[in-house]
Protein backbone atom coordinates (compact mmCIF):
# COMPACT_ATOMS: atom_id res chain seq x y z
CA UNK A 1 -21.57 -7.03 -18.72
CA UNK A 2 -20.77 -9.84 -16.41
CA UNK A 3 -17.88 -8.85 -14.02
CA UNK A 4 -15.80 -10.42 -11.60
CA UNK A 5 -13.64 -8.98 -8.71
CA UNK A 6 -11.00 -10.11 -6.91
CA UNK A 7 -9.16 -8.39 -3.65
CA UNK A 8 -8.84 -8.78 -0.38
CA UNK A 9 -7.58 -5.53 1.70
CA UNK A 10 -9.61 -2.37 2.59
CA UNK A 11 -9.19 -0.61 -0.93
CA UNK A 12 -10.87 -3.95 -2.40
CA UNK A 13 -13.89 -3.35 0.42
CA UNK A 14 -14.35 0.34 -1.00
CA UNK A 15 -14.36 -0.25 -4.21
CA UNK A 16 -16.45 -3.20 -3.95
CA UNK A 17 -18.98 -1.38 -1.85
CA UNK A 18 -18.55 1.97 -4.39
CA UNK A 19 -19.75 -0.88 -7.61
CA UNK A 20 -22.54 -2.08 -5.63
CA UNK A 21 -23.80 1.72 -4.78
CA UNK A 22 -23.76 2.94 -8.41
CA UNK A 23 -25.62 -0.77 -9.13
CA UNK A 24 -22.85 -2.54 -10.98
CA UNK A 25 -22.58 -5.11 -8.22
CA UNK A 26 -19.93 -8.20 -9.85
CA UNK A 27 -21.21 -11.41 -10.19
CA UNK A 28 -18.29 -13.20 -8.52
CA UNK A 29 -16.00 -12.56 -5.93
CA UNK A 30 -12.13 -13.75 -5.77
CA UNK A 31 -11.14 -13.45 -2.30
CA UNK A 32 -8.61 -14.44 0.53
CA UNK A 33 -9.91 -17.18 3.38
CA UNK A 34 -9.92 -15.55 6.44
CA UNK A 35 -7.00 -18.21 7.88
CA UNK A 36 -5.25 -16.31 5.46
CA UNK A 37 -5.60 -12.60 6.08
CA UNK A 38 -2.18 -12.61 8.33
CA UNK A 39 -0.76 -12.13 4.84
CA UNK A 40 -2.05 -8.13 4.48
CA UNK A 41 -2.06 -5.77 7.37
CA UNK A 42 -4.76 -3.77 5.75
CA UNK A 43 -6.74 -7.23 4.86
CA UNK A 44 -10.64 -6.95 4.97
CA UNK A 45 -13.19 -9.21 5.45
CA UNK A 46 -15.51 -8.85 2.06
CA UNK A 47 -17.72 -11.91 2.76
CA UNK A 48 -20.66 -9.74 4.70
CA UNK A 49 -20.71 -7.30 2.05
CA UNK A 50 -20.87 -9.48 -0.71
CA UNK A 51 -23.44 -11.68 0.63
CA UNK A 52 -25.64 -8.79 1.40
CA UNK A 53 -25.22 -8.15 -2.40
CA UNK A 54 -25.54 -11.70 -3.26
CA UNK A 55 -22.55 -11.99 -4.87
CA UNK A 56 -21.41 -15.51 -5.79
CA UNK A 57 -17.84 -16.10 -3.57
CA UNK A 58 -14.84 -18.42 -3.95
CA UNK A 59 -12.62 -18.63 -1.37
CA UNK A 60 -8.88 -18.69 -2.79
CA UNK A 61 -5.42 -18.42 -1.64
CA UNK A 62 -3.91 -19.06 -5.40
CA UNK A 63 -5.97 -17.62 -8.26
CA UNK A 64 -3.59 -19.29 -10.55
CA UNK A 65 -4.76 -23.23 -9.28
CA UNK A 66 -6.98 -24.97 -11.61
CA UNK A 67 -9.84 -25.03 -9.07
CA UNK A 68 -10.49 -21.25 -8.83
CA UNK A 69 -9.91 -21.22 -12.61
CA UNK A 70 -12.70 -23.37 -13.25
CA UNK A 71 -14.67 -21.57 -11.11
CA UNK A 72 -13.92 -18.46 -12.97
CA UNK A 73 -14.29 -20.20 -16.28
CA UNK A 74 -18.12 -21.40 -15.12
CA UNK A 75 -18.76 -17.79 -14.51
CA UNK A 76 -17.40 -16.77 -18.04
CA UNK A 77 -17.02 -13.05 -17.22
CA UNK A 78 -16.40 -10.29 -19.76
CA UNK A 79 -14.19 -8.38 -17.80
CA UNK A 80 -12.02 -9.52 -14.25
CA UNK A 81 -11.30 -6.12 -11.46
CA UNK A 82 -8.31 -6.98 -9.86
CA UNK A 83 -8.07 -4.30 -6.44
CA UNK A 84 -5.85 -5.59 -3.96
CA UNK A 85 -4.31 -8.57 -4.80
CA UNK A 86 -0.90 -9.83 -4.12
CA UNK A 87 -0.31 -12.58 -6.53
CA UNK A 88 0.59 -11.87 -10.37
CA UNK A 89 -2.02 -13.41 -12.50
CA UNK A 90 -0.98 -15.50 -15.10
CA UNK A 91 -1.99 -15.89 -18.93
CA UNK A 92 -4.46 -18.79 -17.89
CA UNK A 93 -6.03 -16.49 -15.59
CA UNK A 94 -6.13 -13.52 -17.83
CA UNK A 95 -7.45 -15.51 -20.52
CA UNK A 96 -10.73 -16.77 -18.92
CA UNK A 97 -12.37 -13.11 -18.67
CA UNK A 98 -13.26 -11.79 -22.32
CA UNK A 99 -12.16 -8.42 -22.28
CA UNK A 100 -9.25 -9.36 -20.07
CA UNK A 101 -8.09 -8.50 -16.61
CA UNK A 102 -8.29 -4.62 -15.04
CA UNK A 103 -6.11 -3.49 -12.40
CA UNK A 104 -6.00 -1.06 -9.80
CA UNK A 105 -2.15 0.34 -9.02
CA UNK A 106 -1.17 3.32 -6.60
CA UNK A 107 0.91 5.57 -8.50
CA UNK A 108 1.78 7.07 -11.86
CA UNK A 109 2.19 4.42 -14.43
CA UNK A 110 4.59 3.68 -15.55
CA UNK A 111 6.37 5.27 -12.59
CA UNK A 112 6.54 3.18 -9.34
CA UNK A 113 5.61 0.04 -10.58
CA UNK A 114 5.96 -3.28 -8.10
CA UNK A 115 5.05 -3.42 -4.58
CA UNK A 116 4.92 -1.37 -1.72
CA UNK A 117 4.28 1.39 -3.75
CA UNK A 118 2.40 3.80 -0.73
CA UNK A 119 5.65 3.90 1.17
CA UNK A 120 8.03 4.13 -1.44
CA UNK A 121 6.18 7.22 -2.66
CA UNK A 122 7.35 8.74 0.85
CA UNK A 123 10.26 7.72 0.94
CA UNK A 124 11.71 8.82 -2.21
CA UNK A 125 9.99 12.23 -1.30
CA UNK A 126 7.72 12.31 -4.67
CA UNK A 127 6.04 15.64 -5.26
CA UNK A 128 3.24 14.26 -7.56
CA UNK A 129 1.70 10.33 -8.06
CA UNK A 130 -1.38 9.47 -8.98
CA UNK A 131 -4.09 6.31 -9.56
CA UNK A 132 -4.32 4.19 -12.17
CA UNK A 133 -6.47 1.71 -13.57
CA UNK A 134 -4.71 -0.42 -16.48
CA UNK A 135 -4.69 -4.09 -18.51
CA UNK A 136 -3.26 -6.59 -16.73
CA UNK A 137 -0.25 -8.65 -19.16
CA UNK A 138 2.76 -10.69 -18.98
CA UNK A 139 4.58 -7.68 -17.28
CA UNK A 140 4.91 -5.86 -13.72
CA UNK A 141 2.01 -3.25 -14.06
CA UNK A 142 2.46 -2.41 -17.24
CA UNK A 143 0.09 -3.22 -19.47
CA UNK A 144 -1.56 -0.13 -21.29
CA UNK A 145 -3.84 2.38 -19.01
CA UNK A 146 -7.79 2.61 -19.13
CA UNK A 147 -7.76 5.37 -16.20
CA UNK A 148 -5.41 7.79 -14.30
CA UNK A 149 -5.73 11.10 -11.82
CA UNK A 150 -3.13 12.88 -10.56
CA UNK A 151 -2.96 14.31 -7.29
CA UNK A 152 -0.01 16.16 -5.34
CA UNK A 153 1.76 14.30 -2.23
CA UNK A 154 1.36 16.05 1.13
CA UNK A 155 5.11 17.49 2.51
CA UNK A 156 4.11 15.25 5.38
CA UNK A 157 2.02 12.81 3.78
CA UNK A 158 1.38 9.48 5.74
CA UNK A 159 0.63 6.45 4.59
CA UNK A 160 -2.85 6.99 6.16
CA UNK A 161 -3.21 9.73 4.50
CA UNK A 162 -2.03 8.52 1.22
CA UNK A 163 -3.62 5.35 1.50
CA UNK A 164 -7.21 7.22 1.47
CA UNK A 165 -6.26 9.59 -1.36
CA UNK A 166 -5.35 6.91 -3.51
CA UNK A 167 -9.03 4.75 -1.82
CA UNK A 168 -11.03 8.22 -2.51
CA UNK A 169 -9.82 7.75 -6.22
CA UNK A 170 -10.61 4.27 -6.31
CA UNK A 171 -14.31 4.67 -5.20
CA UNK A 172 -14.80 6.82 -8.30
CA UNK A 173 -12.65 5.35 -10.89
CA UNK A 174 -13.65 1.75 -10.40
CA UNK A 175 -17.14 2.66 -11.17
CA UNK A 176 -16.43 4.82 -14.45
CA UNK A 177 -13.94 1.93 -15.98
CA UNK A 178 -17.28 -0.47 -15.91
CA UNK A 179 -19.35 2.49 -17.05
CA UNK A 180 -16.78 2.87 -19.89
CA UNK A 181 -16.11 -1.06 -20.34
CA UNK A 182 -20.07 -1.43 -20.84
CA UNK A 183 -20.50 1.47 -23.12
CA UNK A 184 -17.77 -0.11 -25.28
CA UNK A 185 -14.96 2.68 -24.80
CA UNK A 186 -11.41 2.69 -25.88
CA UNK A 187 -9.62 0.40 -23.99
CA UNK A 188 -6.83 2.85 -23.11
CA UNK A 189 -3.47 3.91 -24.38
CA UNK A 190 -0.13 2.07 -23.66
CA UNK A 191 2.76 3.65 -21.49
CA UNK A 192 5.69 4.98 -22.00
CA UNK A 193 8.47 2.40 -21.43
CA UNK A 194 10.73 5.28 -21.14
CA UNK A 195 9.81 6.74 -17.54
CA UNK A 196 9.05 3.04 -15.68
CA UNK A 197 10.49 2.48 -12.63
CA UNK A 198 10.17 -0.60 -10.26
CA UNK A 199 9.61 -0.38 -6.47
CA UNK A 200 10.76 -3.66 -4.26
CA UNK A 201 8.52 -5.54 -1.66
CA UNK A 202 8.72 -4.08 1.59
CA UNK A 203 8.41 -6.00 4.69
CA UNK A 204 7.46 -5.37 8.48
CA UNK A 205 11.64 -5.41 8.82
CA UNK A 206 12.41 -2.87 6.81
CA UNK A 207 10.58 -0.20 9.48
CA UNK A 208 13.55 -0.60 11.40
CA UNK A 209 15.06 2.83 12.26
CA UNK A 210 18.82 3.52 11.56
CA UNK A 211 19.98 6.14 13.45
CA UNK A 212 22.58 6.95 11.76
CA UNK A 213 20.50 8.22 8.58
CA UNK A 214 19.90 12.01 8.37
CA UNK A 215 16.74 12.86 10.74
CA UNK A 216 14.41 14.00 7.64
CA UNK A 217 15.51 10.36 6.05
CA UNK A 218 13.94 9.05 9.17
CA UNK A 219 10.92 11.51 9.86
CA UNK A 220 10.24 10.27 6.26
CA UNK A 221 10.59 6.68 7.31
CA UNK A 222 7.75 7.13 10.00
CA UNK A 223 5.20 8.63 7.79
CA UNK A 224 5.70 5.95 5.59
CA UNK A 225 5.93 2.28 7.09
CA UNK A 226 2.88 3.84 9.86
CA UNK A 227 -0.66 2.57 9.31
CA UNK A 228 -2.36 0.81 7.82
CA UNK A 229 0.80 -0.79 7.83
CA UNK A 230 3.07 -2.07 10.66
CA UNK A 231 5.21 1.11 11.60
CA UNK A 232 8.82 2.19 12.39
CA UNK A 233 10.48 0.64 15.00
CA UNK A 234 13.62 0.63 17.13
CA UNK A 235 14.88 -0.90 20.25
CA UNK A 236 15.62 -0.15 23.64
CA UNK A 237 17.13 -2.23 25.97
CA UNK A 238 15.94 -5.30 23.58
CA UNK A 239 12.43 -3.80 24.30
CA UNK A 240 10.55 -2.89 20.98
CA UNK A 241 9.62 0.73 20.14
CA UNK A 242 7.23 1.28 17.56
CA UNK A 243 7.19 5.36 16.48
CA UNK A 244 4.07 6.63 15.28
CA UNK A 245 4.92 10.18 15.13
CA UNK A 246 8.05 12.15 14.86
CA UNK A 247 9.67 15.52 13.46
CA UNK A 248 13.02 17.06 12.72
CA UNK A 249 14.31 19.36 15.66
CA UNK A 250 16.30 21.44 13.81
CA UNK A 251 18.98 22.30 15.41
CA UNK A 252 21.91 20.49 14.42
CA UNK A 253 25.54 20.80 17.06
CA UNK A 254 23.27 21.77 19.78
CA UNK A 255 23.00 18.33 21.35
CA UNK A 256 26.07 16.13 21.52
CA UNK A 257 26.53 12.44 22.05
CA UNK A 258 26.27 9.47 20.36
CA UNK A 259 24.31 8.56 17.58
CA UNK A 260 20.86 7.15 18.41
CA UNK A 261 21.15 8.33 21.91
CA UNK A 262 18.01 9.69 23.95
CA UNK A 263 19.15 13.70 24.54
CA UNK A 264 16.44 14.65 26.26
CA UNK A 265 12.76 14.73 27.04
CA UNK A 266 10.33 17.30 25.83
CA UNK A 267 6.92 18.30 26.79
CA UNK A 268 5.57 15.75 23.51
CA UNK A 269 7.83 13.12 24.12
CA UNK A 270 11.80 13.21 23.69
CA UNK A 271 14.78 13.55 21.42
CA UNK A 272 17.03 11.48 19.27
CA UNK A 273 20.22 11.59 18.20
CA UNK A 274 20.58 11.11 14.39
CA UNK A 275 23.29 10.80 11.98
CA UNK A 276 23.64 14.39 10.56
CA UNK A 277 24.13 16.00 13.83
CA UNK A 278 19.97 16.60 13.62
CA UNK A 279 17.51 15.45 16.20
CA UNK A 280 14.53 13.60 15.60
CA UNK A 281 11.79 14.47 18.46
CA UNK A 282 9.56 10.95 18.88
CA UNK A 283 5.83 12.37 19.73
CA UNK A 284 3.89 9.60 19.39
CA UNK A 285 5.05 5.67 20.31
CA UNK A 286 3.89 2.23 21.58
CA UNK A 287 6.22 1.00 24.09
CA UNK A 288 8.11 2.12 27.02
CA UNK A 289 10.01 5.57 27.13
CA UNK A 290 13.51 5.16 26.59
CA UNK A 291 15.91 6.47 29.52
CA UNK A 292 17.79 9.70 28.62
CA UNK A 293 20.63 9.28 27.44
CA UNK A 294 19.84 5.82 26.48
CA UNK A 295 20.91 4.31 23.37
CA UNK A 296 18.90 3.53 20.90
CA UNK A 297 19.46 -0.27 18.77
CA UNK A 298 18.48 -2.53 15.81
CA UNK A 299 17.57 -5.11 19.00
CA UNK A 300 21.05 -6.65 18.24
CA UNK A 301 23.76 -6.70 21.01
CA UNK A 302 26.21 -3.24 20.47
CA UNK A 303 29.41 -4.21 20.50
C-alpha cells in the first residue's frame, strides 16, 4: 500500500518515526519549509528523519496549490496520513489518494472538533476525551471514524501532559490504521451529528490572564495555554509575565485589596488577587517578580 504523510509539529515526528519502526515507512512526505515553522510552536523538523528513511519530500506551505498536487498525483498513493496539519484539505487534495485522506484529531469525535483542541479540553474542565483517527471530507473533522481510545483527563492535566497522552496514542494507532488499511478492514463508522461540538482557534493572545475571573478559571488557564505552547501571561509595570505554574490558595476574605493585586510573597513564589475573593499563588514564572502589592495588568494603561 503506497502511503503518503503529511505534518509538520512533534506529534507528526512520532508518528512518523512510530510507521518507520513497525516498517511501514510512507513513500512521500508533505511537510512545512523550515522559513515557515514560526507558524506552530510545537513545529518539528522531519527532514533528518525522513531522509534517513529515504522518504521522498516536498516542501509545501499550501497543500491545496497545484504544484504539491502534482507532486502528490505522480506519487499516486492509496491512502494520504494527515498528523499535524493546519490547513483544511480540499476535495482536489482528497481526491488524489485512492482510499482517501486519514486524519489524526485530539479528542472525542464528534466532540471538540476545530482547533486548539488540547487547551480547550482544560479549559472547559472535561473529565474524559480521547484520540481519534477518521476520513477526512468536506466538513470540520467529521468525516466517519477508522480509530478511537479513550482516556480520562488529569484534575490538573497540562497541556504537556495532555499533549503526550494524546502523542502516546498516536504512536500506536497510526501504525494499526495502515495495518488495518492494508489488510482491507472496514473503513470505520460515521459519527453522531448529535453530540458535535466546535472549538475556536486559539492564539498566543488569548493566554492573557484576567484577574478578575475566579482563581480555578485561571489555575485552569495556566495548565492549558503552557507548553508546548506559548503560556499564560500578565503584566507588570508594562513588563511581561509569563506563569508556568500556579494553584488556588484557598482561602477566600482572608486577603483584601484590589483585584489582580500582588498580596504577598510565599516561600514558592507569591499571591494574587483574583476575582472571587480567591488567591491564585504563581510558583513558577519567566520574568521579574512583581512588587507586593503591585497590580497586576493586560499591559494596557489602568485608568
Amino acid at each position: 500500500m503506497r502511503v503518503a504523510f503529511v505534518g509538520t509539529v512533534e506529534g507528526s515526528r512520532i508518528a512518523l518515526e512510530a510507521l518507520i519502526a513497525a516498517g511501514h515507512a510512507p513513500g512521500l512526505l508533505l511537510t512545512l519549509p523550515a522559513a515557515k515553522a514560526s507558524r506552530h510552536s510545537d513545529h518539528a523538523d522531519l527532514l533528518p528523519i525522513a531522509h534517513k528513511a529515504g522518504i521522498a519530500v516536498v516542501e509545501t506551505d499550501n497543500i491545496n496549490d497545484d504544484a504539491t498536487l502534482a507532486s502528490l498525483r505522480q506519487f499516486a498513493p492509496d491512502v494520504v496520513l494527515v498528523v499535524g496539519w493546519s490547513q483544511i484539505c480540499h476535495a482536489p487534495f482528497r481526491s488524489v489518494a485512492s482510499r482517501g485522506c486519514l486524519g489524526f484529531h485530539p479528542a472525542a469525535l464528534p466532540r471538540l472538533r476545530g482547533r486548539g483542541v488540547i487547551p480547550w479540553t482544560i479549559i472547559r474542565n472535561e473529565t474524559v476525551t480521547g484520540s481519534t483517527f477518521f476520513w477526512l471530507d468536506d466538513g470540520v473533522d467529521s468525516g466517519h471514524v477508522l480509530l478511537q481510545r479513550l482516556f480520562d483527563v488529569a484534575s490538573d492535566e497540562t497541556a504537556r501532559t495532555l499533549y503526550d497522552k494524546h502523542t502516546r496514542n498516536l504512536a500506536e494507532m497510526v501504525v494499526e490504521a495502515v495495518e488495518r488499511l492494508a489488510t482491507g478492514g472496514p473503513d470505520g463508522t460515521e459519527q453522531d451529528e448529535r453530540y458535535a461540538s466546535y472549538c475556536a482557534r486559539r492564539t498566543e493572545a488569548d493566554g492573557l490572564i484576567d484577574w478578575h475571573s475566579p482563581a480555578a478559571e485561571i489555575e485552569r488557564l495556566v495548565r492549558a495555554a503552557g507548553d508546548p505552547y506559548p503560556g499564560a501571561f500578565t503584566f507588570f509595570r508594562d513588563r511581561k509575565i509569563v506563569v508556568r505554574r500556579a494553584a488556588v490558595h484557598q482561602n477566600a476574605g482572608r486577603y483584601i485589596g484590589l483585584t489582580g493585586q500582588v498580596q504577598v510573597y510565599t516561600k514558592a513564589g507569591f499571591l494574587v488577587l483574583c476575582g472571587d475573593g480567591n488567591c491564585l499563588e504563581v510558583m513558577d514564572w519567566q520574568g521579574d517578580r512583581p512588587a507586593v502589592h503591585g497590580k497586576l495588568t493586560n499591559g494596557q494603561p489602568q485608568l
